[in-house]
PDB file of N, CA and C in Angstrom:
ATOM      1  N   UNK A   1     143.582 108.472  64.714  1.00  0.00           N
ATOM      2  CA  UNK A   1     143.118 108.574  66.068  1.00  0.00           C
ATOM      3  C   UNK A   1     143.544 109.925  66.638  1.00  0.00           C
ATOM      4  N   UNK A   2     142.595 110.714  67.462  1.00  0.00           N
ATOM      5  CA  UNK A   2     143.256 111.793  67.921  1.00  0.00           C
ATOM      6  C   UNK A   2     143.687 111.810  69.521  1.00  0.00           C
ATOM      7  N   UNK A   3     144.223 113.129  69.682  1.00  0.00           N
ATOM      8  CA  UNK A   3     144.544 113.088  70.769  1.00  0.00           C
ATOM      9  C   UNK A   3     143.657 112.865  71.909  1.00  0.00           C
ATOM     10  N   UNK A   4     144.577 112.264  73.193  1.00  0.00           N
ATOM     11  CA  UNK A   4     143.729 111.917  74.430  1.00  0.00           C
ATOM     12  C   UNK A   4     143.905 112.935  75.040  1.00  0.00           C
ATOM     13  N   UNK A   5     142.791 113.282  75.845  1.00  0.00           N
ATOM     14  CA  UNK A   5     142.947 114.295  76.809  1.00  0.00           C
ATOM     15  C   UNK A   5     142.108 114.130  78.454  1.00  0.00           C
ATOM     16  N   UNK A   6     142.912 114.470  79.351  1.00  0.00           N
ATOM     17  CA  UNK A   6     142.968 114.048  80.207  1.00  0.00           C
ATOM     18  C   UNK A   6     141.627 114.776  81.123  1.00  0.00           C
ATOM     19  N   UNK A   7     140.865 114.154  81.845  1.00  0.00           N
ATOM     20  CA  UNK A   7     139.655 114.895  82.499  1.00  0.00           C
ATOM     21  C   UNK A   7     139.965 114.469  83.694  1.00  0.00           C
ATOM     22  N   UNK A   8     140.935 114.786  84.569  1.00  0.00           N
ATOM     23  CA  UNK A   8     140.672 114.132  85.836  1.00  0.00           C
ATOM     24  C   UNK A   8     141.277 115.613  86.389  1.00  0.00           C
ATOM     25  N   UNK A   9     141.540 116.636  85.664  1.00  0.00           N
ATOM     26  CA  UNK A   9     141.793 117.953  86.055  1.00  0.00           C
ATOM     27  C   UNK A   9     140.614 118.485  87.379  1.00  0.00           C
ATOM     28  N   UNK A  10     139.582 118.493  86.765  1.00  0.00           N
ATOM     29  CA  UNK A  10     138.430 119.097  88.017  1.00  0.00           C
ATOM     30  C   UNK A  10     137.429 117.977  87.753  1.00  0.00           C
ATOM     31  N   UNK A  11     137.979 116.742  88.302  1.00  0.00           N
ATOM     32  CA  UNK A  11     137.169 115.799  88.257  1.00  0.00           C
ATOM     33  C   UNK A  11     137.137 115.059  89.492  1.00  0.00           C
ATOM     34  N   UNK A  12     138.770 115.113  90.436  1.00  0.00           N
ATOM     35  CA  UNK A  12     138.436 114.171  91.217  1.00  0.00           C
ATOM     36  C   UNK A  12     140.144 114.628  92.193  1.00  0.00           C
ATOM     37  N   UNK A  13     139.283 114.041  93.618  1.00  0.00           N
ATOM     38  CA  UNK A  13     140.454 114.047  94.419  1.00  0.00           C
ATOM     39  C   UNK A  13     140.818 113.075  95.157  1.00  0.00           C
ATOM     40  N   UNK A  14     141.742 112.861  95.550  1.00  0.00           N
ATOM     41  CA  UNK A  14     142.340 111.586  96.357  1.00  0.00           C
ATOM     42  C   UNK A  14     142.772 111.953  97.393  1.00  0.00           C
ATOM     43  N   UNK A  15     142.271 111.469  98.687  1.00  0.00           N
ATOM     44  CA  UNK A  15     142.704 111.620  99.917  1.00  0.00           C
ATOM     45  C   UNK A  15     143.600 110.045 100.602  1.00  0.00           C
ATOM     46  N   UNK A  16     144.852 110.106 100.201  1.00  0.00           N
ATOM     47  CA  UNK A  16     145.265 108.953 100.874  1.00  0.00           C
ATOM     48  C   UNK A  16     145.220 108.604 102.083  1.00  0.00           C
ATOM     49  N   UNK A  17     146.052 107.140 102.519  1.00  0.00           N
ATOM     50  CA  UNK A  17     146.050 107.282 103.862  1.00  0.00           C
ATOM     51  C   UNK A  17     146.411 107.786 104.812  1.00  0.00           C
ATOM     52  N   UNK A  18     147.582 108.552 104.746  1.00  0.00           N
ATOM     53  CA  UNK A  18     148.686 109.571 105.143  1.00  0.00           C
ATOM     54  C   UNK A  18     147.480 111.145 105.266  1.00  0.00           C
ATOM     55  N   UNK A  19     146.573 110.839 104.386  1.00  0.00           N
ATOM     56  CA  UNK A  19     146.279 112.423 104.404  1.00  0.00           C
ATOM     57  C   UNK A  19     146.804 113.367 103.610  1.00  0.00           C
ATOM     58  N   UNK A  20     147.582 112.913 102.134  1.00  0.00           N
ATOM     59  CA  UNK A  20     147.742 113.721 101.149  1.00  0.00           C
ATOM     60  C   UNK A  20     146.910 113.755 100.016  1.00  0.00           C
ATOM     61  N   UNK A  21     146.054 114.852  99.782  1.00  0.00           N
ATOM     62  CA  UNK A  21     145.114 115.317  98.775  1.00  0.00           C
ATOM     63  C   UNK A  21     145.976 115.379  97.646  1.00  0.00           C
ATOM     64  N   UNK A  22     145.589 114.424  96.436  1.00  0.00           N
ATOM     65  CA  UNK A  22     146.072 114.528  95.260  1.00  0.00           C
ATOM     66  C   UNK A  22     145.016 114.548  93.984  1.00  0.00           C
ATOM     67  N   UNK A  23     145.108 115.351  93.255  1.00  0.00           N
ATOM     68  CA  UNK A  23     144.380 115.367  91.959  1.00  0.00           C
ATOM     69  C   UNK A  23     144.862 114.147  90.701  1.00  0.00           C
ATOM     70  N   UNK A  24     145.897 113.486  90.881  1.00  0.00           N
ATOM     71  CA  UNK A  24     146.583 112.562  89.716  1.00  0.00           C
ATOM     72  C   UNK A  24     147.498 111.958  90.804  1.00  0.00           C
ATOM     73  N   UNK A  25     147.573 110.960  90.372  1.00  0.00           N
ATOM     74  CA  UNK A  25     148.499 109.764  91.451  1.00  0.00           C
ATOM     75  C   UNK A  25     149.798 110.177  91.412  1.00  0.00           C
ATOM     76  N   UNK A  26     150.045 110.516  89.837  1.00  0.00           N
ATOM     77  CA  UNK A  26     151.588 110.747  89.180  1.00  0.00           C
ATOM     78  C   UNK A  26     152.094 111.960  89.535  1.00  0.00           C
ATOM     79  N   UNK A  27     151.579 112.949  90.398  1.00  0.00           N
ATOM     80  CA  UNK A  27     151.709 114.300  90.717  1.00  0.00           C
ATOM     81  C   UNK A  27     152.094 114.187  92.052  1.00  0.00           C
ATOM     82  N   UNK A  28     152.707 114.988  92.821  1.00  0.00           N
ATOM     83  CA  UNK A  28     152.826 115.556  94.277  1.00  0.00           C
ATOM     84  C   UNK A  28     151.456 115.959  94.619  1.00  0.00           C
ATOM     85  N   UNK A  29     151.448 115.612  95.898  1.00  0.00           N
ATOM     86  CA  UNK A  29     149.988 116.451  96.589  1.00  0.00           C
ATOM     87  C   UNK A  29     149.897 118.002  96.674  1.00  0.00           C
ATOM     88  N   UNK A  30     148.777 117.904  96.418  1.00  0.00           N
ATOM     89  CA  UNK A  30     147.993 119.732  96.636  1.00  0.00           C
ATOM     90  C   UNK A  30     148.158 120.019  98.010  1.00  0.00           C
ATOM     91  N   UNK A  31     148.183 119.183  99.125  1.00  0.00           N
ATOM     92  CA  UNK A  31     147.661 119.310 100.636  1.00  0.00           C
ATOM     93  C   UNK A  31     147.922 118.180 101.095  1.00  0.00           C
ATOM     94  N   UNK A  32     147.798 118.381 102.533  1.00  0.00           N
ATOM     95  CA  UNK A  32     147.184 117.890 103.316  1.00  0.00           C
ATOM     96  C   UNK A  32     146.139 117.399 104.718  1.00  0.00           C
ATOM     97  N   UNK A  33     145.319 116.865 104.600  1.00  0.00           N
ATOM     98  CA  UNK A  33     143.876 117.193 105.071  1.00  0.00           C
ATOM     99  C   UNK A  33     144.444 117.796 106.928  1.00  0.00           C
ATOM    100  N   UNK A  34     145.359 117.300 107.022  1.00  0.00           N
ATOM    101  CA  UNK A  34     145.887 118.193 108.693  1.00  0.00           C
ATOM    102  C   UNK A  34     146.330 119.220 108.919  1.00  0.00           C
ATOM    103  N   UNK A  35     146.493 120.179 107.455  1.00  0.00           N
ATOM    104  CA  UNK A  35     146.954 121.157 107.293  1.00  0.00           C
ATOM    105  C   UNK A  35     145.962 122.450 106.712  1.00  0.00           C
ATOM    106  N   UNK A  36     144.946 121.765 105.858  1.00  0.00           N
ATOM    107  CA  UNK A  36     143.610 121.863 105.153  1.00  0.00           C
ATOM    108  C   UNK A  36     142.205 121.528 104.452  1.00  0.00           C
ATOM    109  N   UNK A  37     141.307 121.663 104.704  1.00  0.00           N
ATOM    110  CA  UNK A  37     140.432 120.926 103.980  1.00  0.00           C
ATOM    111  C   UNK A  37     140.111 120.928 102.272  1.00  0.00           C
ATOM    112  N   UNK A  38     139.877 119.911 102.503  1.00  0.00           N
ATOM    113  CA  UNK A  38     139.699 119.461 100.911  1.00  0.00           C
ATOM    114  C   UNK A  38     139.145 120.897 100.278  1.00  0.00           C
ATOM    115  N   UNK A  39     138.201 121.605 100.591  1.00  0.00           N
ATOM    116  CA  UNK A  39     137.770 122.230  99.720  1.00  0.00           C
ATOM    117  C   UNK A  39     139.058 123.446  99.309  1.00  0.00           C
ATOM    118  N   UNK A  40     139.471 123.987 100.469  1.00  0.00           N
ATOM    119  CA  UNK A  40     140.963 124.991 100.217  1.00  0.00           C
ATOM    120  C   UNK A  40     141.819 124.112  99.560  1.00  0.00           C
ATOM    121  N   UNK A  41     142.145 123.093  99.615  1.00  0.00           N
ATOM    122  CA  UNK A  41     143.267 122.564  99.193  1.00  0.00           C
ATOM    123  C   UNK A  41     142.739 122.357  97.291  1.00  0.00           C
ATOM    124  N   UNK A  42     141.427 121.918  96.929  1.00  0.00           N
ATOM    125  CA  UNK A  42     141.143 121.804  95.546  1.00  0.00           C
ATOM    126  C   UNK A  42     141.079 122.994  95.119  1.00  0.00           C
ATOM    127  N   UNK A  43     140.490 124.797  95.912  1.00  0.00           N
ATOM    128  CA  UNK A  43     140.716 125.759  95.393  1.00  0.00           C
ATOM    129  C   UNK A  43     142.235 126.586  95.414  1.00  0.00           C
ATOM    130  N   UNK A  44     143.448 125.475  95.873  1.00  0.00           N
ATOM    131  CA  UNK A  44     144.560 126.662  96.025  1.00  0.00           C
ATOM    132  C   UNK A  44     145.380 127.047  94.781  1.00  0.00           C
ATOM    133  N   UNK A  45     146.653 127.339  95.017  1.00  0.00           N
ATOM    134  CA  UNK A  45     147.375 128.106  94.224  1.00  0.00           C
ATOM    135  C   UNK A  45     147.997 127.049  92.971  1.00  0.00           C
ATOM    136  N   UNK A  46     148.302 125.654  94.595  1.00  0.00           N
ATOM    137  CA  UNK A  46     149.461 124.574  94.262  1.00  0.00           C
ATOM    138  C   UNK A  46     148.096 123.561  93.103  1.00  0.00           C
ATOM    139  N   UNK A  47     147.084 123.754  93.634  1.00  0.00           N
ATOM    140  CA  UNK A  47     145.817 122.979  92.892  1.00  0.00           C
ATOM    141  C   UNK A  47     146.095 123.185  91.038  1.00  0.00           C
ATOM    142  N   UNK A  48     146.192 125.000  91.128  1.00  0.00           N
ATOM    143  CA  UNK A  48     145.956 125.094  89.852  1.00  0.00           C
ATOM    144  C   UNK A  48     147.321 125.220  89.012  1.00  0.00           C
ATOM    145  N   UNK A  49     148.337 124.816  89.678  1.00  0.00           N
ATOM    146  CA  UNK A  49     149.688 125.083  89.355  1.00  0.00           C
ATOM    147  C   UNK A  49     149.634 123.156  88.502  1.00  0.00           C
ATOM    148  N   UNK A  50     148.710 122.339  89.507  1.00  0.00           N
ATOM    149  CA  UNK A  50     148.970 120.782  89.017  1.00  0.00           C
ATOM    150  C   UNK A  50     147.970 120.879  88.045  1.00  0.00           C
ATOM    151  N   UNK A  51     146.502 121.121  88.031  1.00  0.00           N
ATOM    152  CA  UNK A  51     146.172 121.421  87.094  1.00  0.00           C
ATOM    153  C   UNK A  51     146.674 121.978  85.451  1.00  0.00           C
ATOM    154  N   UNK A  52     147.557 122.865  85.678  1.00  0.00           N
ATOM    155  CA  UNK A  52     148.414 123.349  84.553  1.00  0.00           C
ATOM    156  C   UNK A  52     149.001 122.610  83.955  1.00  0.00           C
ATOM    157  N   UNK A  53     149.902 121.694  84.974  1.00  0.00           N
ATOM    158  CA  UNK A  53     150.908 120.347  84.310  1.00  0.00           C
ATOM    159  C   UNK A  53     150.063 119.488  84.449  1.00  0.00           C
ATOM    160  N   UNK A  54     149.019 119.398  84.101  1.00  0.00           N
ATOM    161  CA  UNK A  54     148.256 117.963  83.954  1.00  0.00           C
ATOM    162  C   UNK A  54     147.350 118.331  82.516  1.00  0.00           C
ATOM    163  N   UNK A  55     147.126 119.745  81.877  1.00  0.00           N
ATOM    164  CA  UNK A  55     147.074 120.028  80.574  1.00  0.00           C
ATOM    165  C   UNK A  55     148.351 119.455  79.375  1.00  0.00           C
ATOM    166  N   UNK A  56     149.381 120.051  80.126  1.00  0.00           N
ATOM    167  CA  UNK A  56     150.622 119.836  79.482  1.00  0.00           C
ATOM    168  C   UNK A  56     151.472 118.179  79.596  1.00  0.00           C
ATOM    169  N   UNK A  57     150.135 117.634  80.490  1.00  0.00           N
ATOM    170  CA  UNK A  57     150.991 116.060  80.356  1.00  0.00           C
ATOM    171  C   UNK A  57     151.108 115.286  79.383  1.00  0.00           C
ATOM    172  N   UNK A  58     151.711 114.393  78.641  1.00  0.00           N
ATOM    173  CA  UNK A  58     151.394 113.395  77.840  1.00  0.00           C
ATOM    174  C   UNK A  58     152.011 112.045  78.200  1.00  0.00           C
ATOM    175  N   UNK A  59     151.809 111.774  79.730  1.00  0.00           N
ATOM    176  CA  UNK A  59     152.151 110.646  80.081  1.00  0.00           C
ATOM    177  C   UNK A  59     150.930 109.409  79.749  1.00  0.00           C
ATOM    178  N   UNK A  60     151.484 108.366  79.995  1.00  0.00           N
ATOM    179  CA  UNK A  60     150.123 107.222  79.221  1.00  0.00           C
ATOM    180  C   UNK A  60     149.531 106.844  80.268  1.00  0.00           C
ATOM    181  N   UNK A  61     148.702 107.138  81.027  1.00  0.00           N
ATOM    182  CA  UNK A  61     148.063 106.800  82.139  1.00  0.00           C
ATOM    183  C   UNK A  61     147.219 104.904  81.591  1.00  0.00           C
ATOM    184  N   UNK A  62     147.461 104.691  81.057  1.00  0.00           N
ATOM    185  CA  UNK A  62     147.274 103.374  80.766  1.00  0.00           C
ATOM    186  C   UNK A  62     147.871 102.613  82.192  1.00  0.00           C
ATOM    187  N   UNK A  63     149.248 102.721  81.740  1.00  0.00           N
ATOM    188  CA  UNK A  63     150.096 102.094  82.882  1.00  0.00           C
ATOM    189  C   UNK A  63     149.898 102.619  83.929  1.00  0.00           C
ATOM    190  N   UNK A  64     149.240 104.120  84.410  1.00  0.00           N
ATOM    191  CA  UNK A  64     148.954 103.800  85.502  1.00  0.00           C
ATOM    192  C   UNK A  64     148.034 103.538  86.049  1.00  0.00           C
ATOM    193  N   UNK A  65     146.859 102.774  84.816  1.00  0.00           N
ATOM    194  CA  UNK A  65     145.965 102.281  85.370  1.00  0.00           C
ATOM    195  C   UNK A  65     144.576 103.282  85.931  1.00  0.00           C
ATOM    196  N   UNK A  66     145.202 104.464  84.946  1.00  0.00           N
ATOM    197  CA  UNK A  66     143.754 105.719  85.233  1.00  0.00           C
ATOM    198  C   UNK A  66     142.666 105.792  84.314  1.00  0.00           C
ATOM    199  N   UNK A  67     141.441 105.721  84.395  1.00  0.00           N
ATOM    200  CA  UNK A  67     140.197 105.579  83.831  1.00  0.00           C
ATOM    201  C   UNK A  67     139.528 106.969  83.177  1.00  0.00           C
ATOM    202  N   UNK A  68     140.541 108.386  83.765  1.00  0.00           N
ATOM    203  CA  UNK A  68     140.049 109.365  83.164  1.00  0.00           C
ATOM    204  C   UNK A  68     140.746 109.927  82.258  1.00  0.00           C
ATOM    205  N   UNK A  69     140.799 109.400  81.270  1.00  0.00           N
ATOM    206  CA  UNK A  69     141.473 109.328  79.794  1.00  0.00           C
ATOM    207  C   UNK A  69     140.060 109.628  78.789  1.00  0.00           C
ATOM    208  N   UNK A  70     139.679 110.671  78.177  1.00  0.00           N
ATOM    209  CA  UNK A  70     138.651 110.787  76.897  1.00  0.00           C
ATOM    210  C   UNK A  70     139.168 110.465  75.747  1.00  0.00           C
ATOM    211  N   UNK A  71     139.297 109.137  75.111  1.00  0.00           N
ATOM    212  CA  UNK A  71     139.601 109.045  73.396  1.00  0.00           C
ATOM    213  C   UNK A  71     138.331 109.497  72.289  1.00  0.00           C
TER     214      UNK A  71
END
């Protein structure tokens, strides 16, 4: 079986209820929508900094129940 790799990099964002924009649940937020809009906050610095550690993850998103897993 090979490796999984994760597509939820530039796939998707989460705006909680609080108003923190997150790309992965398991990550700190990029933003937040009272501070910026979604679109600055998916193009910023901190965006592509989580992006980076979300190449380099190998956590099992099984458990957390995330659907953007490619086997």
């Amino acid at each position: 079986m090979g490796e999984e790799t994760c597509k939820i990099a530039y796939s998707c964002l989460v705006i909680d209820e609080c108003g923190d924009m997150r790309i992965c649940r398991a990550i700190p937020p990029i933003g937040n929508v009272r501070d910026m809009t979604p679109r600055e906050a998916w193009s910023s610095k901190k965006a592509e900094e989580t992006r980076e550690w979300i190449a380099k993850c190998n956590k099992d998103c099984k458990i957390l129940n995330c659907n953007y897993i490619d086997k």
